[in-house]
PDB file of N, CA and C in Angstrom:
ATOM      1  N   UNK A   1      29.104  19.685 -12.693  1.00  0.00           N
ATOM      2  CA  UNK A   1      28.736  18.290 -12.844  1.00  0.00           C
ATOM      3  C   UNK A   1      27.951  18.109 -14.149  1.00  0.00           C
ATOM      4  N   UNK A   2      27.805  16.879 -14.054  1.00  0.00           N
ATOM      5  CA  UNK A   2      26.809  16.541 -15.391  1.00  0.00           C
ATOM      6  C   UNK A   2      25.677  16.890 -15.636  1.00  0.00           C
ATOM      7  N   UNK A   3      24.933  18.175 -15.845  1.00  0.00           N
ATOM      8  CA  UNK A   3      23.287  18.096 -16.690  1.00  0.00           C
ATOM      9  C   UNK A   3      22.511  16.820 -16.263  1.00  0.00           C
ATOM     10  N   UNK A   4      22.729  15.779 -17.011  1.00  0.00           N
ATOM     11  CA  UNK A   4      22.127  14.610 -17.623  1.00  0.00           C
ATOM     12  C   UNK A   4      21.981  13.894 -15.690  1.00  0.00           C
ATOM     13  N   UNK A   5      23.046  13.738 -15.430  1.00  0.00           N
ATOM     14  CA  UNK A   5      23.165  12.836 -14.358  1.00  0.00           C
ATOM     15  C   UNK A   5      22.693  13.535 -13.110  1.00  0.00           C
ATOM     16  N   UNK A   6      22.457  15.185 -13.092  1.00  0.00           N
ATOM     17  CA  UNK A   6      21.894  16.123 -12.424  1.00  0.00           C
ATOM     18  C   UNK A   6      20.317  15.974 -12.942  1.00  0.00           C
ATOM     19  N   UNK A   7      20.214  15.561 -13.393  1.00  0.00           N
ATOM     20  CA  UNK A   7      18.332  15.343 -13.691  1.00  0.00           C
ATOM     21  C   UNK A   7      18.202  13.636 -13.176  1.00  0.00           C
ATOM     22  N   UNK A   8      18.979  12.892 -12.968  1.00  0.00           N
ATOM     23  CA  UNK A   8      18.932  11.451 -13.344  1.00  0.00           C
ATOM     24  C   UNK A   8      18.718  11.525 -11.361  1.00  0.00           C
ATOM     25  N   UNK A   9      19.573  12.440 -10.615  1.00  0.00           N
ATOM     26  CA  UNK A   9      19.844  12.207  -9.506  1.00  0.00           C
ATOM     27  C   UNK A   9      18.550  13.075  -8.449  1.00  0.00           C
ATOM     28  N   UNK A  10      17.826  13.718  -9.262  1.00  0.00           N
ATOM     29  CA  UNK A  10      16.767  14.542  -9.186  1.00  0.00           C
ATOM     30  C   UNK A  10      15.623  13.306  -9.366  1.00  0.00           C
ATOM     31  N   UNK A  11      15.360  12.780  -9.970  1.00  0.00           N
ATOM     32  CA  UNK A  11      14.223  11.896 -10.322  1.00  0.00           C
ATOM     33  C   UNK A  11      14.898  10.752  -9.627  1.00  0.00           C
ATOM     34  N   UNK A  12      15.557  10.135  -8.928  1.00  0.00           N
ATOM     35  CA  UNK A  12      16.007   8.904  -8.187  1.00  0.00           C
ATOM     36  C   UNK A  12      15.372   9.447  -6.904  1.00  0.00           C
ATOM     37  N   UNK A  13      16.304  10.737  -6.156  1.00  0.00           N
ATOM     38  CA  UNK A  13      15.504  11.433  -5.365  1.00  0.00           C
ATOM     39  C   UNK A  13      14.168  11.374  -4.933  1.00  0.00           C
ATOM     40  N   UNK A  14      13.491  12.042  -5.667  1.00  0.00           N
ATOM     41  CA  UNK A  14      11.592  11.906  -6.185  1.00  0.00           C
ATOM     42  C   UNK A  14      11.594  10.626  -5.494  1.00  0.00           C
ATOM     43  N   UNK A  15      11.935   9.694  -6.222  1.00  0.00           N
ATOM     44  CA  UNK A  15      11.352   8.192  -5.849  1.00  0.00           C
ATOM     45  C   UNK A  15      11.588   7.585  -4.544  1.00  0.00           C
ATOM     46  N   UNK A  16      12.744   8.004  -3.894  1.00  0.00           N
ATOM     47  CA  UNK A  16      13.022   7.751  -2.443  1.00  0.00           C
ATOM     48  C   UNK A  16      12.170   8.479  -1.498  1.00  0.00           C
ATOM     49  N   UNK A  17      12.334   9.434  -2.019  1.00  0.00           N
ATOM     50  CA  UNK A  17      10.795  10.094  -1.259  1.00  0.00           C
ATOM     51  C   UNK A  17       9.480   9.983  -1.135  1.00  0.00           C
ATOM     52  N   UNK A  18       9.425   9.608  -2.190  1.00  0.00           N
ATOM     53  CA  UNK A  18       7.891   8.853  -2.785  1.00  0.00           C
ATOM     54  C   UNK A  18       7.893   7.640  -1.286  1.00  0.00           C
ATOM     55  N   UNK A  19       9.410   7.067  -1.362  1.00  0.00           N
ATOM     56  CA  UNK A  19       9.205   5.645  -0.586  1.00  0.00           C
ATOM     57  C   UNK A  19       9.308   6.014   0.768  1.00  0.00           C
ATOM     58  N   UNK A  20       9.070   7.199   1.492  1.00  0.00           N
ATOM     59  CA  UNK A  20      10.069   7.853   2.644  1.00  0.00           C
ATOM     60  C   UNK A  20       9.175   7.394   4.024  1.00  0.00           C
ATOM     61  N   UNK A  21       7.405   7.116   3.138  1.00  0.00           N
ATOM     62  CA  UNK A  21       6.777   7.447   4.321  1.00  0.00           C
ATOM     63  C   UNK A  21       6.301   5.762   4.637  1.00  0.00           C
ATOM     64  N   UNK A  22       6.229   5.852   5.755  1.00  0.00           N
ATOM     65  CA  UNK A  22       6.248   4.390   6.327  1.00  0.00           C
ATOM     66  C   UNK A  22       4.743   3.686   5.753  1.00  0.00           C
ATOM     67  N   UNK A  23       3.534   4.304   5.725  1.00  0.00           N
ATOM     68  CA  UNK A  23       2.629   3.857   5.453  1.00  0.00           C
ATOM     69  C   UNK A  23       2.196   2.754   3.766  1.00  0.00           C
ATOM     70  N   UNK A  24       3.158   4.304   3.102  1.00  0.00           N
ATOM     71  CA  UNK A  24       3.478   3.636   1.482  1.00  0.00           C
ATOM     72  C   UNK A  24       4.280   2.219   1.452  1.00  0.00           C
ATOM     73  N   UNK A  25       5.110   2.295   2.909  1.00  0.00           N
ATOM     74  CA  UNK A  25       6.072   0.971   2.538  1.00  0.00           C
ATOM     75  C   UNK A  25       4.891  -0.466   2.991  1.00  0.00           C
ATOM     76  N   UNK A  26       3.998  -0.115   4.007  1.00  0.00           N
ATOM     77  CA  UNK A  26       2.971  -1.140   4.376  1.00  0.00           C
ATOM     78  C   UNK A  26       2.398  -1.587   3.407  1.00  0.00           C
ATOM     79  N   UNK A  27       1.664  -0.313   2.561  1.00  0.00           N
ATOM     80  CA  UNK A  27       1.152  -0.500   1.037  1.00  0.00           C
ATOM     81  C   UNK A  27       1.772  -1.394   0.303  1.00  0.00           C
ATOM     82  N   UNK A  28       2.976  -1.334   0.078  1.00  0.00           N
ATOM     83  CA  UNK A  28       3.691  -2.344  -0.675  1.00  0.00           C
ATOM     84  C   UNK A  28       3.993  -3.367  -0.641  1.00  0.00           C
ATOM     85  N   UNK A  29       4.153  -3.494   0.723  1.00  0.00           N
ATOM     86  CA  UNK A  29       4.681  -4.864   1.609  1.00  0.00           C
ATOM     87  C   UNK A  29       3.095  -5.613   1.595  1.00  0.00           C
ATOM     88  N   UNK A  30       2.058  -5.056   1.521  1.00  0.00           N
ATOM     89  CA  UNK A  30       0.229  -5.803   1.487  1.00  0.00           C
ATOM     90  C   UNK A  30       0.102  -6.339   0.326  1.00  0.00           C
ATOM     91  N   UNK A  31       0.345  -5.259  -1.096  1.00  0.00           N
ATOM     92  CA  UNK A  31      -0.183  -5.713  -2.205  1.00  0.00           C
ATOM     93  C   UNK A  31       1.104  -6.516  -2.974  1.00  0.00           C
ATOM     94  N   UNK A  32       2.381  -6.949  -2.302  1.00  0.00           N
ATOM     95  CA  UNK A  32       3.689  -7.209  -3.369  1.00  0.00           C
ATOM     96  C   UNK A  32       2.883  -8.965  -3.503  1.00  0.00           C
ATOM     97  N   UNK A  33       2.834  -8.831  -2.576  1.00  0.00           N
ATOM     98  CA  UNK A  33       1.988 -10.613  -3.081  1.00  0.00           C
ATOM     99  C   UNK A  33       1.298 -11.006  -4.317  1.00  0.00           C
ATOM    100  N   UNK A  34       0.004  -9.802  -4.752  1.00  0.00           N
ATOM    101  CA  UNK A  34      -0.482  -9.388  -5.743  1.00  0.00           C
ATOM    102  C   UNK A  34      -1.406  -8.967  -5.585  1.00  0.00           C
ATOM    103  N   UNK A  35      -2.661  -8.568  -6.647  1.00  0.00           N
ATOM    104  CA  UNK A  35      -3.665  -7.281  -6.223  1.00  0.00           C
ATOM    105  C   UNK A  35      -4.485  -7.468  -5.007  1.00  0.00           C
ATOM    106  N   UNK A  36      -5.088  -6.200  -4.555  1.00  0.00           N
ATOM    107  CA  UNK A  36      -6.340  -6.193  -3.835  1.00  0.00           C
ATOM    108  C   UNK A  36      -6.617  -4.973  -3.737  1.00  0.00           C
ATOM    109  N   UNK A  37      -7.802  -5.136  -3.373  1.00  0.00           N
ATOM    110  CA  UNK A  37      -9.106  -4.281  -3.439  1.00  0.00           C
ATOM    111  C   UNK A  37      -8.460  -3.060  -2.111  1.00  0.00           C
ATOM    112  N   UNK A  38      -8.999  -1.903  -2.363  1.00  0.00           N
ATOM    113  CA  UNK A  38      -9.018  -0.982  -1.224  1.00  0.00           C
ATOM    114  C   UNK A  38      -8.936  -1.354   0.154  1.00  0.00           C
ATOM    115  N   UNK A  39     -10.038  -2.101   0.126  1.00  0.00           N
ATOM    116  CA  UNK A  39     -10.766  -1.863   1.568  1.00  0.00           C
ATOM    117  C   UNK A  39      -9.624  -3.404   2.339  1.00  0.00           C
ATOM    118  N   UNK A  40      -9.065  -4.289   1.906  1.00  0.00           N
ATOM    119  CA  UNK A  40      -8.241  -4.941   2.230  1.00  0.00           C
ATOM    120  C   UNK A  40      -6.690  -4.306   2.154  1.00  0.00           C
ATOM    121  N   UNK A  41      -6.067  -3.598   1.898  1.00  0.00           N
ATOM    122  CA  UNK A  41      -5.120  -2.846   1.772  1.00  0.00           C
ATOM    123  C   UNK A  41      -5.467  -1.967   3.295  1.00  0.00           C
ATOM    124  N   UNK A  42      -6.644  -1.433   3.169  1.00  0.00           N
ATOM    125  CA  UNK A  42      -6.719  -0.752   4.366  1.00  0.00           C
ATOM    126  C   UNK A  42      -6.713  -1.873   5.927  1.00  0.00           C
ATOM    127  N   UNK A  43      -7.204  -2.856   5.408  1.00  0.00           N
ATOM    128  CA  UNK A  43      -7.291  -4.043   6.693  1.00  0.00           C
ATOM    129  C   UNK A  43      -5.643  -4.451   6.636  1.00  0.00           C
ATOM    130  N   UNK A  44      -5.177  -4.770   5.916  1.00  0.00           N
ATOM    131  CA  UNK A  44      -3.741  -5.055   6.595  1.00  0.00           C
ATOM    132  C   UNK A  44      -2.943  -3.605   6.859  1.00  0.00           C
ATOM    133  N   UNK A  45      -3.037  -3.207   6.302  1.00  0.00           N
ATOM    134  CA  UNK A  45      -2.244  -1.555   6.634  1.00  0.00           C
ATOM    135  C   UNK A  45      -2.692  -1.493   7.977  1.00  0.00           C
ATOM    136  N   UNK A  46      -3.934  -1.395   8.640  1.00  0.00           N
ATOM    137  CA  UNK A  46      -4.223  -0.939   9.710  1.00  0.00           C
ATOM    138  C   UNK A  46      -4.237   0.237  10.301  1.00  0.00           C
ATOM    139  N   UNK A  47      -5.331   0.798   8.930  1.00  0.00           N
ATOM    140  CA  UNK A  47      -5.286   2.878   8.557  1.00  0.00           C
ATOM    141  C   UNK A  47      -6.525   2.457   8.075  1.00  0.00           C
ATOM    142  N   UNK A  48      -7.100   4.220   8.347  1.00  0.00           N
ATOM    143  CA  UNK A  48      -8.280   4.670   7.637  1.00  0.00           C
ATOM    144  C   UNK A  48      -7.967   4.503   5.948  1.00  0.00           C
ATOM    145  N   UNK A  49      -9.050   4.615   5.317  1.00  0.00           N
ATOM    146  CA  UNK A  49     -10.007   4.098   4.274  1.00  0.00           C
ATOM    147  C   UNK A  49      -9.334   5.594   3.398  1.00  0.00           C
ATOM    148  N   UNK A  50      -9.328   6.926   4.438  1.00  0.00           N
ATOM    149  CA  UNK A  50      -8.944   8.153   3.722  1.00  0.00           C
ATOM    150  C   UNK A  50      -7.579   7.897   3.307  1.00  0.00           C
ATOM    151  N   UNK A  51      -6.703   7.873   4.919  1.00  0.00           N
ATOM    152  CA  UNK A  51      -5.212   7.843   4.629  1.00  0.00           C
ATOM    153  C   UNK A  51      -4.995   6.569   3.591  1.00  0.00           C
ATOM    154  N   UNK A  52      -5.163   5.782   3.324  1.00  0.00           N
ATOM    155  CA  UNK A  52      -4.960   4.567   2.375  1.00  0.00           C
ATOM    156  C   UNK A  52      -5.030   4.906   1.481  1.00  0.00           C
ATOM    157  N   UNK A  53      -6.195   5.723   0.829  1.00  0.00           N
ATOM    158  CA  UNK A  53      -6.304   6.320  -0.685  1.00  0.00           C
ATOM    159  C   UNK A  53      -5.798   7.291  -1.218  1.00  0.00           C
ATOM    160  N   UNK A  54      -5.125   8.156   0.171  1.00  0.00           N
ATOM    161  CA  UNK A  54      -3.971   9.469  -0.336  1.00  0.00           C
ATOM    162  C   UNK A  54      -2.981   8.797  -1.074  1.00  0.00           C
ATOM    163  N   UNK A  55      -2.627   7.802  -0.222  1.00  0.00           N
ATOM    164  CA  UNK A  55      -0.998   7.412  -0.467  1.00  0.00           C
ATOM    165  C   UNK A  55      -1.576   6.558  -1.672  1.00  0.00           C
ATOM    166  N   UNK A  56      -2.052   5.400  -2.176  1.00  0.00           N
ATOM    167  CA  UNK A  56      -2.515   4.626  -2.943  1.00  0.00           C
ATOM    168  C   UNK A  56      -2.734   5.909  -4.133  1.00  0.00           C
ATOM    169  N   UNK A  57      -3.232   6.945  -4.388  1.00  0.00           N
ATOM    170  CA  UNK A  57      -3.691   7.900  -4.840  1.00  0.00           C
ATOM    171  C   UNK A  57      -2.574   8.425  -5.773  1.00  0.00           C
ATOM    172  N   UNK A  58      -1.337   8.880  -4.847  1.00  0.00           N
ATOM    173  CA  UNK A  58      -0.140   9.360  -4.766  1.00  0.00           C
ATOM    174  C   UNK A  58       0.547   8.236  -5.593  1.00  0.00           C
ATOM    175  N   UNK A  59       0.659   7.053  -5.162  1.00  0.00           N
ATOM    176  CA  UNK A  59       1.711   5.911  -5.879  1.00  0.00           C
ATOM    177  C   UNK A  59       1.108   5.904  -6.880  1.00  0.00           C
ATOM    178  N   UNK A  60      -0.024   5.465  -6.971  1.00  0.00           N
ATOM    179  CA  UNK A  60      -0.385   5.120  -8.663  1.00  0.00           C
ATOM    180  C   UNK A  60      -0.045   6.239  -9.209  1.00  0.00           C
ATOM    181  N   UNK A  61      -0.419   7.859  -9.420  1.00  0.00           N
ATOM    182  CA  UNK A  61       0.121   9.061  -9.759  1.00  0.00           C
ATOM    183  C   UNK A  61       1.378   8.813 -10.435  1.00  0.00           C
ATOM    184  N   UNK A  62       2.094   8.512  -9.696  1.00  0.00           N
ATOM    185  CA  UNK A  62       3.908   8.470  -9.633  1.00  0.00           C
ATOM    186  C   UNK A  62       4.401   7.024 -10.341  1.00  0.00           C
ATOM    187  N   UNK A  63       3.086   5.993 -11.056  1.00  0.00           N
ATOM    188  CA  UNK A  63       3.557   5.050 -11.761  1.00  0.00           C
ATOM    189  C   UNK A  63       4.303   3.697 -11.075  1.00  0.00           C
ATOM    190  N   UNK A  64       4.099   3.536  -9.618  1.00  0.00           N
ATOM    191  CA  UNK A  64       4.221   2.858  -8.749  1.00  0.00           C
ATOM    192  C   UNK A  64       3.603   1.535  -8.624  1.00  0.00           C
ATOM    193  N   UNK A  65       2.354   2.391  -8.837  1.00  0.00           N
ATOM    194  CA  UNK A  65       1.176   1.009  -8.394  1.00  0.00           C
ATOM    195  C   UNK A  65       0.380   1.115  -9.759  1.00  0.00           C
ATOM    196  N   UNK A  66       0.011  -0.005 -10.169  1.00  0.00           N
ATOM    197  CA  UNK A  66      -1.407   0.045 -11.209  1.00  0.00           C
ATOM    198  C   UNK A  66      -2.648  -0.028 -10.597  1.00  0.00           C
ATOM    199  N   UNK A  67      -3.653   0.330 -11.096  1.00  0.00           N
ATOM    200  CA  UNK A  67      -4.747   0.427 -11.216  1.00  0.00           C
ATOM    201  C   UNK A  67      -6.526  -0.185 -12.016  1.00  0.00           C
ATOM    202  N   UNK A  68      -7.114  -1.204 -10.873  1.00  0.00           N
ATOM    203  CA  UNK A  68      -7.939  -1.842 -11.648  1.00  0.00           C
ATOM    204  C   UNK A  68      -9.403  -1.890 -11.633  1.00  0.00           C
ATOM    205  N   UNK A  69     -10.094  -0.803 -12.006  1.00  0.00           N
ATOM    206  CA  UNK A  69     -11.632  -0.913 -11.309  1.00  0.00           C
ATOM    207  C   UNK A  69     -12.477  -1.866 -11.933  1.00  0.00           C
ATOM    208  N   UNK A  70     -13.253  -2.341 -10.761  1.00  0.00           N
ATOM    209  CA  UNK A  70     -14.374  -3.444 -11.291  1.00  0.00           C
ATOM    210  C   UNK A  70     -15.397  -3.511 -10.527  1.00  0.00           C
ATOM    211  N   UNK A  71     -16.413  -2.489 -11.079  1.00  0.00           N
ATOM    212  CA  UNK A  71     -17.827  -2.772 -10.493  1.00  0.00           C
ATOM    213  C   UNK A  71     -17.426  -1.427  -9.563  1.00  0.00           C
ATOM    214  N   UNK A  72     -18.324  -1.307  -8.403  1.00  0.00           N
ATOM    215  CA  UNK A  72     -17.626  -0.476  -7.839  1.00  0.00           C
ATOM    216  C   UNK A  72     -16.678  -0.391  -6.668  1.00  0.00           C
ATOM    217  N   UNK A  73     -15.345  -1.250  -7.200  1.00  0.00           N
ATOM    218  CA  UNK A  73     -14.706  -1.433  -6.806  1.00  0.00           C
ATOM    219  C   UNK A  73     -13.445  -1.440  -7.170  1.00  0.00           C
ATOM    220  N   UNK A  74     -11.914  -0.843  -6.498  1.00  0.00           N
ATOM    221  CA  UNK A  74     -10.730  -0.353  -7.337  1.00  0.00           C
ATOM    222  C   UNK A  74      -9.913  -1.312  -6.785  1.00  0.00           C
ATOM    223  N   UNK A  75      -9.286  -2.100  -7.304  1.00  0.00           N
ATOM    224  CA  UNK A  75      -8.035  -2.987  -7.322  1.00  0.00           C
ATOM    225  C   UNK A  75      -6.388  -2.272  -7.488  1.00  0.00           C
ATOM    226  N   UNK A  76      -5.694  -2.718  -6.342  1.00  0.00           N
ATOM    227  CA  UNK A  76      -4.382  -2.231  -6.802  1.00  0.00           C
ATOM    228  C   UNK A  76      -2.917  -3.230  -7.329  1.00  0.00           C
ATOM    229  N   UNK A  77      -2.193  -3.008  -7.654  1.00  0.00           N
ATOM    230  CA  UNK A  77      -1.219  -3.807  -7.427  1.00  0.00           C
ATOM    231  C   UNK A  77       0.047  -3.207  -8.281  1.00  0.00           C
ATOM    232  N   UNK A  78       1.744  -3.901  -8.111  1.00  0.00           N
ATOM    233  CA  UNK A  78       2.527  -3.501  -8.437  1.00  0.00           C
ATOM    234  C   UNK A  78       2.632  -2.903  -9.628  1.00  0.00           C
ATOM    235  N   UNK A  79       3.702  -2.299  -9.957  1.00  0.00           N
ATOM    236  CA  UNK A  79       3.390  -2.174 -11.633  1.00  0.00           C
ATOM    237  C   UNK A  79       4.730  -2.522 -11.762  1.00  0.00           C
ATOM    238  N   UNK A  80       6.016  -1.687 -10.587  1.00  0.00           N
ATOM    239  CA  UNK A  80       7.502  -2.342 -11.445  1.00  0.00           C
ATOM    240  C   UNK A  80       7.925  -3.454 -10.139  1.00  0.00           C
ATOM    241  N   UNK A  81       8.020  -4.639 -10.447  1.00  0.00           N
ATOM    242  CA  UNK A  81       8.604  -5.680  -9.254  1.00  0.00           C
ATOM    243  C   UNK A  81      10.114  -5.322  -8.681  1.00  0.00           C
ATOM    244  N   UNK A  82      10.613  -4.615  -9.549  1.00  0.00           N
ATOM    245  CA  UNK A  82      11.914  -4.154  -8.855  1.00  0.00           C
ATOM    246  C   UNK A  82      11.696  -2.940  -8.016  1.00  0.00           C
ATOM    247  N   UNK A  83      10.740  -2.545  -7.525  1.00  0.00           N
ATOM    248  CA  UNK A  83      10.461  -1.580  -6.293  1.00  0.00           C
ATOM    249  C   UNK A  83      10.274  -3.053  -5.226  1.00  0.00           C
ATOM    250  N   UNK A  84       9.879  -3.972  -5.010  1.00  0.00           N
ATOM    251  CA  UNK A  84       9.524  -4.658  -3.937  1.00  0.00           C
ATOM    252  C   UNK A  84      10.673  -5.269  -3.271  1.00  0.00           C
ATOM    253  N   UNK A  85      11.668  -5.190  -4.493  1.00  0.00           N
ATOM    254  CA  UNK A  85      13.448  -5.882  -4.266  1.00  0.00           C
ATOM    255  C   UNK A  85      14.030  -4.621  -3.768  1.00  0.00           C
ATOM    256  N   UNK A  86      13.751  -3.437  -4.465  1.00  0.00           N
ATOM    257  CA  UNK A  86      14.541  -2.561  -3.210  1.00  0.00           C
ATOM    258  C   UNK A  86      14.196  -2.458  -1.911  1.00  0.00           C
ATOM    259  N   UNK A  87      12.957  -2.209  -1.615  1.00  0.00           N
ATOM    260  CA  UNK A  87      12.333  -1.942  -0.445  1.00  0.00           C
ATOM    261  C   UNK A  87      12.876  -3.285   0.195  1.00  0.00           C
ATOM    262  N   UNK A  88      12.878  -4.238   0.139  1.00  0.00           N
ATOM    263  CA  UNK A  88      13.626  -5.305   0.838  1.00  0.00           C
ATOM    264  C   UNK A  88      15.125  -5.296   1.044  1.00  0.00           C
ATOM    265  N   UNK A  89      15.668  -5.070  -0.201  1.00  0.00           N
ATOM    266  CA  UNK A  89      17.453  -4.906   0.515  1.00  0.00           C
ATOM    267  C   UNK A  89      17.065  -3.730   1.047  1.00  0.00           C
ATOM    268  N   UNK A  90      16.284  -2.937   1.116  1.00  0.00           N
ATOM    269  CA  UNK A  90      16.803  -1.608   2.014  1.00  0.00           C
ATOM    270  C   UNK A  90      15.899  -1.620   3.817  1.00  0.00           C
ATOM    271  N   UNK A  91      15.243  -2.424   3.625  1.00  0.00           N
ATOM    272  CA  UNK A  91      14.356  -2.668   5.090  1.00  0.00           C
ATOM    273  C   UNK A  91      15.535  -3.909   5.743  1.00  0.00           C
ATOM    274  N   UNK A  92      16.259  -5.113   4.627  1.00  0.00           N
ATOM    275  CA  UNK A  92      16.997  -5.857   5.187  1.00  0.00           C
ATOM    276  C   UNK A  92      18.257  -5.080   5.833  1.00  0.00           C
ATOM    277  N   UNK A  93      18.941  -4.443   5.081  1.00  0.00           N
ATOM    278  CA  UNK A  93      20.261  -3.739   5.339  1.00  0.00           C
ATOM    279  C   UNK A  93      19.803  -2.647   6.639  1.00  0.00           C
ATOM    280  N   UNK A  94      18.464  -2.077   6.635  1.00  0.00           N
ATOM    281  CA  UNK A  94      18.119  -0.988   8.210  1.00  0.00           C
ATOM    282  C   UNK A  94      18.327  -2.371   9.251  1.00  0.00           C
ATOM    283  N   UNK A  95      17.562  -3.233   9.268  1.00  0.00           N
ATOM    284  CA  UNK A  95      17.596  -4.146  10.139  1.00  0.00           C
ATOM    285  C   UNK A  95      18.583  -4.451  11.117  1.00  0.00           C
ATOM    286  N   UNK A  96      19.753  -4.305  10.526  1.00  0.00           N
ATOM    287  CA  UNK A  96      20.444  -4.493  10.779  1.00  0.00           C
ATOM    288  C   UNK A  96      21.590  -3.692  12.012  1.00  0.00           C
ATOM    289  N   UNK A  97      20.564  -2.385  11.274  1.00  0.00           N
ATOM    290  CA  UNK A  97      20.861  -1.243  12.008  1.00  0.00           C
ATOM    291  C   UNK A  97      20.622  -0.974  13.497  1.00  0.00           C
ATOM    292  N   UNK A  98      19.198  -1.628  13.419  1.00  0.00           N
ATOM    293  CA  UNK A  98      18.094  -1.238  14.629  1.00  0.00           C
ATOM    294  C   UNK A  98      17.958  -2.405  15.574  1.00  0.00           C
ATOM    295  N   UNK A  99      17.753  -1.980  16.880  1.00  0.00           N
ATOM    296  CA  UNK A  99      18.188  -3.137  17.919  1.00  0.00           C
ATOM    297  C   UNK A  99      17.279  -4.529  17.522  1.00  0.00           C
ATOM    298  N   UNK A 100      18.237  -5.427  17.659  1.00  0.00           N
ATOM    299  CA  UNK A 100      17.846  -6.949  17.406  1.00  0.00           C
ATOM    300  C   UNK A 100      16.322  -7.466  18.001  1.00  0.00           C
ATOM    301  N   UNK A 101      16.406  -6.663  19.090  1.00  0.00           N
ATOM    302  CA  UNK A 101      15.406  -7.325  19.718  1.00  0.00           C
ATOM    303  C   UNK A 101      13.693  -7.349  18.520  1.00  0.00           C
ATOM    304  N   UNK A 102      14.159  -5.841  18.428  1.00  0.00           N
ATOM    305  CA  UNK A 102      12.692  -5.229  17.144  1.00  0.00           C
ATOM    306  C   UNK A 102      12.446  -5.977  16.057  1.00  0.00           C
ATOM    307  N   UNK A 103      13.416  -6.461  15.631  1.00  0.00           N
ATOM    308  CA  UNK A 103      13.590  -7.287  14.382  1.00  0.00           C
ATOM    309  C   UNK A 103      13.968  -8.793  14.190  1.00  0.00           C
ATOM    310  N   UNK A 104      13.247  -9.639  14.574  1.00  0.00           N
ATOM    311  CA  UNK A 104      13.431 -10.837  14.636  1.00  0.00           C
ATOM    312  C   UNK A 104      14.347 -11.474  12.989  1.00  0.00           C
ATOM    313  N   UNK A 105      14.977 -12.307  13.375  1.00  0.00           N
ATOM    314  CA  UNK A 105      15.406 -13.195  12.070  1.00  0.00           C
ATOM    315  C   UNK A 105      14.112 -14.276  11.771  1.00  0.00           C
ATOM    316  N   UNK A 106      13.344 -14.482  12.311  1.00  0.00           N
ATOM    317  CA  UNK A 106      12.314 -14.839  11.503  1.00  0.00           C
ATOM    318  C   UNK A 106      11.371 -13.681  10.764  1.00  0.00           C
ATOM    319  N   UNK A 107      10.582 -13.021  11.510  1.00  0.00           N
ATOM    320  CA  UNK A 107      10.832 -11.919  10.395  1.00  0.00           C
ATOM    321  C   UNK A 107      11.144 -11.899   9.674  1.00  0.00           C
ATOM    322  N   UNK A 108      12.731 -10.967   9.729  1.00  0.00           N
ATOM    323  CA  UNK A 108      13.058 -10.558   8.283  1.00  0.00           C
ATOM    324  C   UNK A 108      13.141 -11.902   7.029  1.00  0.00           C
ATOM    325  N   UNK A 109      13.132 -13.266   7.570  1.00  0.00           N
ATOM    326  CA  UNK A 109      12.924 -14.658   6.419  1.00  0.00           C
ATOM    327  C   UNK A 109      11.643 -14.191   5.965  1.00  0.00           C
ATOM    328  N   UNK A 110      10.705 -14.370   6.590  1.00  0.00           N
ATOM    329  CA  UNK A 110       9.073 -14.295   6.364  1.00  0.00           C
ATOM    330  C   UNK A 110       8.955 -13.169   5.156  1.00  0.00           C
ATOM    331  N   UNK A 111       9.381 -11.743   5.771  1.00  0.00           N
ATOM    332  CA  UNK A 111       9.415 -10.468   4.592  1.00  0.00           C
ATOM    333  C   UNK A 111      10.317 -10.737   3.648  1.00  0.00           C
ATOM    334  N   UNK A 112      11.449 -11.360   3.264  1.00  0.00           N
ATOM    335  CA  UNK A 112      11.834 -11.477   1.899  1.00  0.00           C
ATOM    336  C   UNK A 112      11.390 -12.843   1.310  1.00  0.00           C
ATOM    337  N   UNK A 113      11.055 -13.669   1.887  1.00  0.00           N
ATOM    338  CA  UNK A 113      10.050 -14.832   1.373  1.00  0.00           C
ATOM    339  C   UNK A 113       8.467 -14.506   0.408  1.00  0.00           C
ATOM    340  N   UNK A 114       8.052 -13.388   1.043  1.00  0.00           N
ATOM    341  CA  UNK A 114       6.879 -13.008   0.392  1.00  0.00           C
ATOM    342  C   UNK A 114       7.117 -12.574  -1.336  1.00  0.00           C
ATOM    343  N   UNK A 115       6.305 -13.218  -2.320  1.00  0.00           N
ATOM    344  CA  UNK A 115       6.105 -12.880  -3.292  1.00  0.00           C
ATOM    345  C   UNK A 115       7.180 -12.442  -4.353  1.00  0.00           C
TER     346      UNK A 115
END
């Protein structure tokens, strides 16, 4: 196969994985609106203060999320908006998958309505 497209399919990889774990997708789905502070990321996530800052820790790392401190306090928010459009066709298209009852059609309006 191709070298080039063998590294290309290696680093696409990475990033699906990056997205694999359910908590990171909460993360995203909190701040796609636009920034906030830690300790609100952790209030809608509905996780410890630790687990919030692994993964938050981890995304920004990986160029995911930006990063904004002020005072003593760290702000997060998107950095590429086309992660918030995948994670949506790809939470819309599971939906679809998984029994109706779990997944309301209001819902899924509400989550691709956001931001």
């Amino acid at each position: 196969m191709d070298p080039e497209l063998d590294r290309l399919f290696e680093v696409v990889s990475g990033y699906f994985a990056l997205l694999s774990e359910p908590t990171r997708l909460k993360i995203l789905n909190a701040i796609c609106e636009g920034e906030l502070s830690v300790s609100e990321i952790v209030e809608r996530v509905e996780s410890t203060q630790t687990n919030v800052s692994r993964h938050l820790n981890l995304m920004y790392g990986k160029g995911v999320l930006k990063r904004r401190r002020e005072g003593a306090s760290t702000f997060y928010s998107i950095a590429d908006p086309n992660i918030v459009t995948l994670c949506r066709t790809a939470c819309v298209q599971m939906a679809s998958q998984v029994d109706e009852k779990s997944v309301s059609n209001r819902t899924l309006k509400r989550f691709m309505q956001r931001a």
